[in-house]
N, C-alpha and C. Protein backbone atom coordinates (compact mmCIF):
# COMPACT_ATOMS: atom_id res chain seq x y z
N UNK A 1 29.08 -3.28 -27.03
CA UNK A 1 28.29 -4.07 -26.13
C UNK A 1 27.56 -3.13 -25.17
N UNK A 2 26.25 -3.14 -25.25
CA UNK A 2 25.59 -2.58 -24.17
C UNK A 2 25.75 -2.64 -22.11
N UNK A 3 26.04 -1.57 -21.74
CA UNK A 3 25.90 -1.68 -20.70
C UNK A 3 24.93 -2.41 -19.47
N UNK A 4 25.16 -3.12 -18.91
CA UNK A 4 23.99 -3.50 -18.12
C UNK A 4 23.51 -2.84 -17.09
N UNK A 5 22.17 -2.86 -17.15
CA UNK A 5 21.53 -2.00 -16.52
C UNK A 5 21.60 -2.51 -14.80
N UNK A 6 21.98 -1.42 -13.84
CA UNK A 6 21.84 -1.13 -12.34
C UNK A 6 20.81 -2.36 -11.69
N UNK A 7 20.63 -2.42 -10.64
CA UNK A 7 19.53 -3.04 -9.83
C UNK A 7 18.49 -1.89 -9.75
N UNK A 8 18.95 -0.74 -9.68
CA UNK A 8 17.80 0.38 -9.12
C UNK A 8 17.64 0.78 -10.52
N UNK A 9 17.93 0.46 -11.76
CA UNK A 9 17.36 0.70 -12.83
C UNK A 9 16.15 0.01 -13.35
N UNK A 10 16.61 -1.57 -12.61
CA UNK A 10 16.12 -2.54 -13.47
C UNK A 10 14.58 -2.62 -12.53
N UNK A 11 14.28 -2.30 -11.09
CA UNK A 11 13.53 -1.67 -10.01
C UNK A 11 12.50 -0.76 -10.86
N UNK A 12 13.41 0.46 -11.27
CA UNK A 12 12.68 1.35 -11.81
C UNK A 12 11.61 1.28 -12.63
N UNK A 13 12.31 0.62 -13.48
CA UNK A 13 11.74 0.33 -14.99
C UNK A 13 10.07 -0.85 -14.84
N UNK A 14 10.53 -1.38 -13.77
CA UNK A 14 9.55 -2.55 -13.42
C UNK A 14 8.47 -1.97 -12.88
N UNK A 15 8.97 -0.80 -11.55
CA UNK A 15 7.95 0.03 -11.33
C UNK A 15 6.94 0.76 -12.01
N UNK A 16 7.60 1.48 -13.29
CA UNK A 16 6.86 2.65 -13.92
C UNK A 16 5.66 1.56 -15.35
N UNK A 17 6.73 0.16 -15.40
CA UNK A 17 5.69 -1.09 -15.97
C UNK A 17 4.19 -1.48 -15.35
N UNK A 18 4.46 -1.83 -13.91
CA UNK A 18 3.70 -1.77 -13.41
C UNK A 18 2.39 -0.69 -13.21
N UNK A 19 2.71 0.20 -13.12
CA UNK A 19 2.08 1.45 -12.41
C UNK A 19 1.77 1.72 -13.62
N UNK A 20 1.73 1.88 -15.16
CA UNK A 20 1.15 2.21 -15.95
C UNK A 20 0.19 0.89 -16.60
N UNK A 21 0.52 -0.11 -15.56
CA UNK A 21 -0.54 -0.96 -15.70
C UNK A 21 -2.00 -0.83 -15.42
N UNK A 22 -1.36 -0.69 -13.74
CA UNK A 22 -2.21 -0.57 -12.32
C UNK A 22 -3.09 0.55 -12.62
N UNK A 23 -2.78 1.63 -13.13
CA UNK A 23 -3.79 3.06 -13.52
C UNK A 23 -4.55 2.54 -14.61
N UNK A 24 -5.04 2.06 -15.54
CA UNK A 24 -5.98 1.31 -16.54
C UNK A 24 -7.14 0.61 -15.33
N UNK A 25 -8.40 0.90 -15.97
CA UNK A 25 -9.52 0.08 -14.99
C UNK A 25 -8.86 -1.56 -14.77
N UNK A 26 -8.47 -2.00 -16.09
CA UNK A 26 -8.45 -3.41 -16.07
C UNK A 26 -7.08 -3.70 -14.74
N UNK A 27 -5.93 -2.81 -14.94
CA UNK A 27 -4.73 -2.88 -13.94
C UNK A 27 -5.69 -3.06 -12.24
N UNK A 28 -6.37 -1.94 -12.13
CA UNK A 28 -6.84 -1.76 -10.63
C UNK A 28 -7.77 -3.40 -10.56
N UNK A 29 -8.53 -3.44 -11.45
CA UNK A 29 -8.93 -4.75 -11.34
C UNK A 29 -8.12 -5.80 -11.09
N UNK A 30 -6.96 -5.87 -11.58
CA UNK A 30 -6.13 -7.55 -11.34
C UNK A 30 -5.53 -7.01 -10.05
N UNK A 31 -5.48 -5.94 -9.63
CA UNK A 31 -4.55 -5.41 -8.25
C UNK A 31 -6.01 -5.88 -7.23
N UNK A 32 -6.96 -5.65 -7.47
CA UNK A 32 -8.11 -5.76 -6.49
C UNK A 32 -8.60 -7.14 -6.48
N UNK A 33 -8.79 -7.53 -7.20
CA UNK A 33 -8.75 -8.83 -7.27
C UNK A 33 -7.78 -10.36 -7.80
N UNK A 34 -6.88 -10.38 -8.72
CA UNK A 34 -6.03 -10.95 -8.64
C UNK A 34 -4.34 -11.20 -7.45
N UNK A 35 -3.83 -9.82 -7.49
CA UNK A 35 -2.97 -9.61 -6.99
C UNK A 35 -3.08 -10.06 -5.56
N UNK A 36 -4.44 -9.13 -5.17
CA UNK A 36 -4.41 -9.12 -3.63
C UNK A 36 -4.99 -10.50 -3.08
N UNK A 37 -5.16 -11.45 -3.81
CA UNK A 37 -5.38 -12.66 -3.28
C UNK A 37 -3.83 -13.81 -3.52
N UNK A 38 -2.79 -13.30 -4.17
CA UNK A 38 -1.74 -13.98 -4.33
C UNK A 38 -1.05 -13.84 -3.41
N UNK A 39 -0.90 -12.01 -3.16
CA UNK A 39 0.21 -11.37 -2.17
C UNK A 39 0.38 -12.09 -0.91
N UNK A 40 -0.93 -12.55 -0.15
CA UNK A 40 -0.46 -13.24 1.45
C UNK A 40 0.05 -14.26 1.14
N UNK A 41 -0.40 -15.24 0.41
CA UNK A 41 0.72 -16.46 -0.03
C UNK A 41 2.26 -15.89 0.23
N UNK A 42 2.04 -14.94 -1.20
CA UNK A 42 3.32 -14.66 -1.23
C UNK A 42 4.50 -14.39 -0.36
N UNK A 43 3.92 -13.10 0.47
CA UNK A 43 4.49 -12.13 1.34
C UNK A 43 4.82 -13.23 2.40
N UNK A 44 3.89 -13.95 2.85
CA UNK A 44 4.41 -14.57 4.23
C UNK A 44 5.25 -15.74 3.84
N UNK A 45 5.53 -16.66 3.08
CA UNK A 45 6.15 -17.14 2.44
C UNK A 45 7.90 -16.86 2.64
N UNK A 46 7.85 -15.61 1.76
CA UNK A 46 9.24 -14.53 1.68
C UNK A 46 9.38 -13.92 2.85
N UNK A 47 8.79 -13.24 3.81
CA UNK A 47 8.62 -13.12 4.78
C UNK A 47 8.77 -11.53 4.62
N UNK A 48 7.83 -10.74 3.27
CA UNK A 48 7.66 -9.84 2.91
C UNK A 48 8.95 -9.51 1.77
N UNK A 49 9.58 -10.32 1.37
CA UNK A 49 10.19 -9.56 0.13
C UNK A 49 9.56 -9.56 -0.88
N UNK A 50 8.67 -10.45 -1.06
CA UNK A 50 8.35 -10.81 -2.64
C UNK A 50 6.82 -10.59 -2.79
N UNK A 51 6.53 -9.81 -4.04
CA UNK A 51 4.79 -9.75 -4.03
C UNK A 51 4.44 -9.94 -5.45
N UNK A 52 3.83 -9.85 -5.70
CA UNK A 52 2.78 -10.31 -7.11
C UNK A 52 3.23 -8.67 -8.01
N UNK A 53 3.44 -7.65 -7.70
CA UNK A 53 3.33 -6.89 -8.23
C UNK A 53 5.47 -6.62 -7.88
N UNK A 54 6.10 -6.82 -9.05
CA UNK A 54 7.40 -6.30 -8.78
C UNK A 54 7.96 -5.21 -8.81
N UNK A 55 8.76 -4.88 -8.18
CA UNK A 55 9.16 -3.53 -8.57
C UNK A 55 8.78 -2.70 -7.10
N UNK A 56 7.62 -2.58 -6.63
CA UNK A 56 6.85 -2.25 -6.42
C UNK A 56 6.63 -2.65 -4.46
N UNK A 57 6.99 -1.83 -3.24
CA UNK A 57 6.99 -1.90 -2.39
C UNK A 57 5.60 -2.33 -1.77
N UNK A 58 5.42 -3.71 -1.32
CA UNK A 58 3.95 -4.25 -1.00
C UNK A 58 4.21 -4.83 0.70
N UNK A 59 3.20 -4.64 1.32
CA UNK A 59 3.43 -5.44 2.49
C UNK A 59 2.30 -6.00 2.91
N UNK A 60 2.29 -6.88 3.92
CA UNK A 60 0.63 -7.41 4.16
C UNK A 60 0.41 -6.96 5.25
N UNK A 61 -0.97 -6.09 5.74
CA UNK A 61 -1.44 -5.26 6.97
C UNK A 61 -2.70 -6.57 7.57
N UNK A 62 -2.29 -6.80 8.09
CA UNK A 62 -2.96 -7.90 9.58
C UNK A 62 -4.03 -7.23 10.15
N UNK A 63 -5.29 -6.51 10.26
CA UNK A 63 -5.99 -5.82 10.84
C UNK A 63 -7.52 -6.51 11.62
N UNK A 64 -8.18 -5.95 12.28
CA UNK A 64 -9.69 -6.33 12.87
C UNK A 64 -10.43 -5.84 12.39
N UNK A 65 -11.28 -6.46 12.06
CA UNK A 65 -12.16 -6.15 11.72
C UNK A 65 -13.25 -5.31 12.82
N UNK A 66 -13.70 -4.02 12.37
CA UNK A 66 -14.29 -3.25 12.74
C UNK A 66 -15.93 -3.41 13.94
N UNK A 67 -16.65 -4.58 12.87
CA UNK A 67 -17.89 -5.02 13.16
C UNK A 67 -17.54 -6.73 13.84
N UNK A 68 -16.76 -7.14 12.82
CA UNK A 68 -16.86 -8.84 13.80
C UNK A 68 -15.65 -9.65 14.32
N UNK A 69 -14.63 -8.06 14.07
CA UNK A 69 -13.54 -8.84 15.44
C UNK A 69 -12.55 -9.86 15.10
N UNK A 70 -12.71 -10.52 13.98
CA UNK A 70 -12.03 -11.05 13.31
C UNK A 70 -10.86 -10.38 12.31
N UNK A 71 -9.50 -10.98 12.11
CA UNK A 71 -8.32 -10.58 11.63
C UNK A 71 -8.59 -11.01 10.09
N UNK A 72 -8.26 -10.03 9.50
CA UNK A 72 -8.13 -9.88 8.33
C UNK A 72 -7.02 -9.43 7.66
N UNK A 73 -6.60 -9.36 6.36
CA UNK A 73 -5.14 -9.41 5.73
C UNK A 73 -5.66 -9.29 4.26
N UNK A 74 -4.76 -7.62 4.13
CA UNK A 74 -4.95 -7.03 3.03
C UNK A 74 -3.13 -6.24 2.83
N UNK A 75 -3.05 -6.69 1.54
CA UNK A 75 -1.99 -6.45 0.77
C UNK A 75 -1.55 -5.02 0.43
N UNK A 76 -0.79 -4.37 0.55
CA UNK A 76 -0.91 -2.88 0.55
C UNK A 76 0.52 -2.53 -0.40
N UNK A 77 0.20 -1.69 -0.92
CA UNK A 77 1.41 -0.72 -1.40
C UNK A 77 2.02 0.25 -0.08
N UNK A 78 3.07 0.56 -0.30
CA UNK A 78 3.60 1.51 0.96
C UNK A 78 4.69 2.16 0.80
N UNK A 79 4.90 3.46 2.03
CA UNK A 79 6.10 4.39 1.63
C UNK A 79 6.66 4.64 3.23
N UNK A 80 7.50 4.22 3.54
CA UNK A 80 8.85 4.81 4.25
C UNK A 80 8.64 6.50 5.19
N UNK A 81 8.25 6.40 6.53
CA UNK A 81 8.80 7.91 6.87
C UNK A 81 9.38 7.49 8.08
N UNK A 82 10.42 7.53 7.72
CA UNK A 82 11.57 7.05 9.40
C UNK A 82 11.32 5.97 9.88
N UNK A 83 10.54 5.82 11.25
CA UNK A 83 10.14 4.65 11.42
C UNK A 83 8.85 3.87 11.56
N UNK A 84 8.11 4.95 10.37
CA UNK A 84 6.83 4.71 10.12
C UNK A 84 6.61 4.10 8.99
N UNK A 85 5.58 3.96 8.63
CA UNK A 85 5.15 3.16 7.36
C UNK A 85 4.00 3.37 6.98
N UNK A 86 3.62 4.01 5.91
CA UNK A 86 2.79 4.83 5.39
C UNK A 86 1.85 4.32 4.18
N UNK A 87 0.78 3.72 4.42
CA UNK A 87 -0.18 3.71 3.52
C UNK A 87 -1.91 4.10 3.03
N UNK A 88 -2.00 4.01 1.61
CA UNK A 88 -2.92 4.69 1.08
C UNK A 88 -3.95 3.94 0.84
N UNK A 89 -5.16 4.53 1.27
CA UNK A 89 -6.69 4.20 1.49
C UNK A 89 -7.50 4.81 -0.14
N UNK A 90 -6.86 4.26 -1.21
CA UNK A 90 -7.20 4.74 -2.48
C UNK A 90 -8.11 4.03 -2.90
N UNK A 91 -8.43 2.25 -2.44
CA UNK A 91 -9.13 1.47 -2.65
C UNK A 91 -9.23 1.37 -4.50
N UNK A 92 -8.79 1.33 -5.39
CA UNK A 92 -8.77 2.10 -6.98
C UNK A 92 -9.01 3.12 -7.24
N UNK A 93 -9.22 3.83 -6.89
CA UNK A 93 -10.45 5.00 -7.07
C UNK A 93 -11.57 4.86 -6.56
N UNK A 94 -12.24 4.03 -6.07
CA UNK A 94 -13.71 3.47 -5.65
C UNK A 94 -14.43 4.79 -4.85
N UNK A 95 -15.51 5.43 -4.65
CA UNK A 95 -15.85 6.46 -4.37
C UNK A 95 -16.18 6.47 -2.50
N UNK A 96 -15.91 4.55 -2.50
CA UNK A 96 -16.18 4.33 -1.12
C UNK A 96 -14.53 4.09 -0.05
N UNK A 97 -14.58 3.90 0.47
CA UNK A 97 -13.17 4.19 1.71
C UNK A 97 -12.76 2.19 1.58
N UNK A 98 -11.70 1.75 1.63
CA UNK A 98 -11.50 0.39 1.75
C UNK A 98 -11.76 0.24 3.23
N UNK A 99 -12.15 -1.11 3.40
CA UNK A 99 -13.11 -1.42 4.88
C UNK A 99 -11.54 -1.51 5.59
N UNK A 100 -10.59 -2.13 5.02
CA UNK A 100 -9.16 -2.32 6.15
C UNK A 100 -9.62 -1.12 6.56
N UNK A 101 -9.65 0.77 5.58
CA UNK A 101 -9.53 1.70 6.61
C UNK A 101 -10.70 1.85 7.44
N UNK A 102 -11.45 1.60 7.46
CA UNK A 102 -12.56 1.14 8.62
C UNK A 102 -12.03 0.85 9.96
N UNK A 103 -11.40 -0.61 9.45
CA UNK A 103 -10.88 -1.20 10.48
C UNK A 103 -9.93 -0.73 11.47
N UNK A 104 -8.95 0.15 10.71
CA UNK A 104 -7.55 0.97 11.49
C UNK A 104 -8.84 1.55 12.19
N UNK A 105 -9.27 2.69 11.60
CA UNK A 105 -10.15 3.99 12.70
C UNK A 105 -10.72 3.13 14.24
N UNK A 106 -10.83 1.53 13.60
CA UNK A 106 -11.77 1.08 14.57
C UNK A 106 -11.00 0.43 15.90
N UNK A 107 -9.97 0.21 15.04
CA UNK A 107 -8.73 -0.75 15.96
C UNK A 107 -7.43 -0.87 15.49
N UNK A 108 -7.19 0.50 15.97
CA UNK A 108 -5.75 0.70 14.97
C UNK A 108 -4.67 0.11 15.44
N UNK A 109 -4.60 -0.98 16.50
CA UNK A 109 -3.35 -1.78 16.46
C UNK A 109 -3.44 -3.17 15.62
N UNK A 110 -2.46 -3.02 14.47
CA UNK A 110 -2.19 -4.18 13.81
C UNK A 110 -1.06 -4.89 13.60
N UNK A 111 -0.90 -5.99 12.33
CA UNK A 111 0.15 -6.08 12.72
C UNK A 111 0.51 -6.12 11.22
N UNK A 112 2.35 -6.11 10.75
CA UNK A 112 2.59 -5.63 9.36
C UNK A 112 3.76 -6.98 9.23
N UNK A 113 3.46 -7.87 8.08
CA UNK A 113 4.31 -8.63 7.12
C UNK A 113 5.10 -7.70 5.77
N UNK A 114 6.14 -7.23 6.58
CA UNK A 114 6.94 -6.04 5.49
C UNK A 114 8.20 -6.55 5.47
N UNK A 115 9.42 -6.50 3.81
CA UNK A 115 10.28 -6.59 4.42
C UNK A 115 11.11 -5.87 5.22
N UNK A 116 12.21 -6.85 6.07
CA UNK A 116 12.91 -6.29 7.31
C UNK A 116 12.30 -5.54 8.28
N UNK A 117 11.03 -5.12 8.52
CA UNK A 117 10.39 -4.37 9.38
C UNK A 117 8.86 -5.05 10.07
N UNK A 118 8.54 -6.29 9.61
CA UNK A 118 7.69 -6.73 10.27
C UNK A 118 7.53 -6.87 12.00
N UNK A 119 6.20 -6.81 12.41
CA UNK A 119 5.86 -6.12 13.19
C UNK A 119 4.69 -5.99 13.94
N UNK A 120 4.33 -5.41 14.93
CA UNK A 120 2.99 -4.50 15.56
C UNK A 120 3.18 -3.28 15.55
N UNK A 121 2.03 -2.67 14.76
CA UNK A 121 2.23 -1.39 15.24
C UNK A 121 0.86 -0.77 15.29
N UNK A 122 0.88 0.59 15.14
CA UNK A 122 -0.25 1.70 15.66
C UNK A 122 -0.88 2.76 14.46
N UNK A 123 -1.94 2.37 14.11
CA UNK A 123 -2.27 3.28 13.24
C UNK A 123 -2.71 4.58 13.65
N UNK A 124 -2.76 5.66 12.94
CA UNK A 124 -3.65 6.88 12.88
C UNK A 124 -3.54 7.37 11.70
N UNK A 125 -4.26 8.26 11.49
CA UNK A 125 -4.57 9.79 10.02
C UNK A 125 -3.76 10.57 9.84
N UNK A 126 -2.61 10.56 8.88
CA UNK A 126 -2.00 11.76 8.66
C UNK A 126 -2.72 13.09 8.24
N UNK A 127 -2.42 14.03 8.85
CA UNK A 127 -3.33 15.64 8.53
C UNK A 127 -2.47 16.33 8.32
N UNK A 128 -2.62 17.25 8.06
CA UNK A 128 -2.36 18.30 7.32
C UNK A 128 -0.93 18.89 6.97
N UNK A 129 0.03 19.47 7.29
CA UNK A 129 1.24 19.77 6.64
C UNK A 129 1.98 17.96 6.25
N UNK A 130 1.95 17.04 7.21
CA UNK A 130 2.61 16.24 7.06
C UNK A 130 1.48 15.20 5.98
N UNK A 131 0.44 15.26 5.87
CA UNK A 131 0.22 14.31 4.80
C UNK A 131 -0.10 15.38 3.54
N UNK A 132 0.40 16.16 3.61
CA UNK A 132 0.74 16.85 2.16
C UNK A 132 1.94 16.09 1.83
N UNK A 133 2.63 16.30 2.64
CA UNK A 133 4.23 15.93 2.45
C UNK A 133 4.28 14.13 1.92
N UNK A 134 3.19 13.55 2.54
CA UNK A 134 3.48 11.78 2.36
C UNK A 134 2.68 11.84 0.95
N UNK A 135 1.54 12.98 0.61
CA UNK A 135 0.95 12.58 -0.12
C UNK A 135 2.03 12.70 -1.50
N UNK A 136 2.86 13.70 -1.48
CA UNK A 136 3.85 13.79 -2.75
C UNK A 136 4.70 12.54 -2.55
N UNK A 137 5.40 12.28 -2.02
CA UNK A 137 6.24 10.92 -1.67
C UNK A 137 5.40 9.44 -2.33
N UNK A 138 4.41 9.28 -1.33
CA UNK A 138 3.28 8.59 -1.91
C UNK A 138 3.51 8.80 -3.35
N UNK A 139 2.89 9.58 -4.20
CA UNK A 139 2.92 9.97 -6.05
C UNK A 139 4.11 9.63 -6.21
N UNK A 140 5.46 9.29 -5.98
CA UNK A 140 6.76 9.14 -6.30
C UNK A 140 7.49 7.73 -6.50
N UNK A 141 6.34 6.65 -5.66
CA UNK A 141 6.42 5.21 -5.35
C UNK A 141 5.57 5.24 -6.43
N UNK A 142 4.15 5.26 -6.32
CA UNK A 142 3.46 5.14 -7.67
C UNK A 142 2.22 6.47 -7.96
N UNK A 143 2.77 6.51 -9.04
CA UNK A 143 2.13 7.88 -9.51
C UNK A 143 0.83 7.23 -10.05
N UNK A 144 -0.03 6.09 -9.82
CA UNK A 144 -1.32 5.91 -10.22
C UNK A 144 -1.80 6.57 -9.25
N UNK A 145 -1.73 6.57 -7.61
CA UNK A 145 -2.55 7.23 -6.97
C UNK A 145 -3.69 8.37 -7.36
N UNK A 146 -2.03 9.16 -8.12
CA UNK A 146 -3.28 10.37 -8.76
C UNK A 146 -4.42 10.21 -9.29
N UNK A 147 -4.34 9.34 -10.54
CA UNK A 147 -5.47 8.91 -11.15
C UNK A 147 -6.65 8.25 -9.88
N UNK A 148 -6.15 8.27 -8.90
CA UNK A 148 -7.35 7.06 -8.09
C UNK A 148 -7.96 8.07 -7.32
N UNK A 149 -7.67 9.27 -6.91
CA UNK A 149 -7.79 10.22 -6.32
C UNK A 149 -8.68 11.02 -7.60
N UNK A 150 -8.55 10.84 -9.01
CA UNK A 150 -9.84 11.61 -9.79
C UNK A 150 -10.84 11.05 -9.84
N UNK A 151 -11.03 9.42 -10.08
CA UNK A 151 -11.83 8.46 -9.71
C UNK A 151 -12.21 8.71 -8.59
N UNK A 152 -11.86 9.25 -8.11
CA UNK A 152 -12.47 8.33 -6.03
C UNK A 152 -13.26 9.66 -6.23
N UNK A 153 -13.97 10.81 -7.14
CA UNK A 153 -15.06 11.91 -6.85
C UNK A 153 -14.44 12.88 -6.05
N UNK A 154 -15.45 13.10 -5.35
CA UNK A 154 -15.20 14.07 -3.52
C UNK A 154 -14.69 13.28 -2.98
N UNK A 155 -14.47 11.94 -2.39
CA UNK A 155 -13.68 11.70 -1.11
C UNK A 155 -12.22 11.93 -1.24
N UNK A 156 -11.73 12.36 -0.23
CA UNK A 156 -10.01 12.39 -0.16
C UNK A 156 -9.33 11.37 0.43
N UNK A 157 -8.71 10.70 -0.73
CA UNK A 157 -7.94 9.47 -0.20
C UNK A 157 -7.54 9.37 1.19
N UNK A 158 -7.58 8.96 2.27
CA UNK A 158 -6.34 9.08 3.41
C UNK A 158 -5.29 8.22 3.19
N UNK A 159 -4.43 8.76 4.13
CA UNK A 159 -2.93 8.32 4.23
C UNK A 159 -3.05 7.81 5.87
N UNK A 160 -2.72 6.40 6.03
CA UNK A 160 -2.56 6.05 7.21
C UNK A 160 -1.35 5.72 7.58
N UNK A 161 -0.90 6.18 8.97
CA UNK A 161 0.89 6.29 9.33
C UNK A 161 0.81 5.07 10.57
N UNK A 162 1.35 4.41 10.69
CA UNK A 162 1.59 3.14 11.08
C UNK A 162 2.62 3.17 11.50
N UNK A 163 2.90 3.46 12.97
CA UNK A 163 4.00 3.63 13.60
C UNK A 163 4.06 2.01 15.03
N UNK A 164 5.35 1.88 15.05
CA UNK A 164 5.69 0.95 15.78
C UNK A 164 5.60 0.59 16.68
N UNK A 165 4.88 -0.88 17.57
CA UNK A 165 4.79 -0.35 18.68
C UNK A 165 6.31 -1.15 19.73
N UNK A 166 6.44 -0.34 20.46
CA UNK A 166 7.72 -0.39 21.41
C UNK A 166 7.11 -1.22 22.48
């Protein structure tokens, strides 16, 4: 009789499903447009456990809009640094920057539907020794990034760190 497989196996396996989805044009497509119109249902719902994409650490970022001031809500992948929360401005590969990161540069207090950690917090730009460091971590949650980072030309993805506000 076969062993049954772990929770962090069965995680795994869902992940690396996913993510060899998500890297195919057609994957970034249902993530850009399918997914990310399910996830706020979803997320606020669960109250961030549950997202359209399983396996797969998603939260919903609450932000302003840059030009008209209005709150907006975009679905994000994300990674863990203490008591930060770390996400990537990969947009698919698109050669242009996603407008949420617009929005942080413009008004970086938002607010985050994550599980157990929902919140307000504070954006800025990770630079240099330390978003080397998120950027490998980052590749470790999902290794499509890379691919979105050959797509995306010359621009360099950013990594935005989203720290808490007290």
């Amino acid at each position: 009789m076969a062993a049954v497989p772990s929770l962090r196996d069965v995680q795994r396996r869902l992940r690396g499903a996913v993510e060899s989805v998500a890297a195919s044009p057609a994957g970034s497509w249902y993530i850009i447009n399918v997914s990310s119109k399910l996830d706020p249902w979803i997320l606020k719902r669960t109250d961030g456990r549950l997202s359209a994409m399983p396996g797969v650490p998603v939260l919903l970022l609450q932000h302003t809009g840059a030009r008209t001031g209005k709150v907006r809500e975009t679905p994000l992948v994300y990674i863990e640094d203490g008591d930060d929360i770390v996400i990537v401005a990969s947009k698919g590969g698109a050669p242009e920057h996603p407008t949420w990161y617009h929005n942080l540069l413009a008004n970086p207090e938002c607010s985050l539907i994550v599980k157990d950690r929902s919140g307000r917090y504070y954006a800025r730009e990770a630079t240099g020794a330390r978003r080397t460091r998120l950027w490998a971590e980052a590749l470790e949650v999902y290794g499509g990034y890379e691919v979105y980072q050959r797509r995306a030309g010359g621009r360099r993805v950013p990594l935005m760190v989203l720290s808490p506000v007290t």
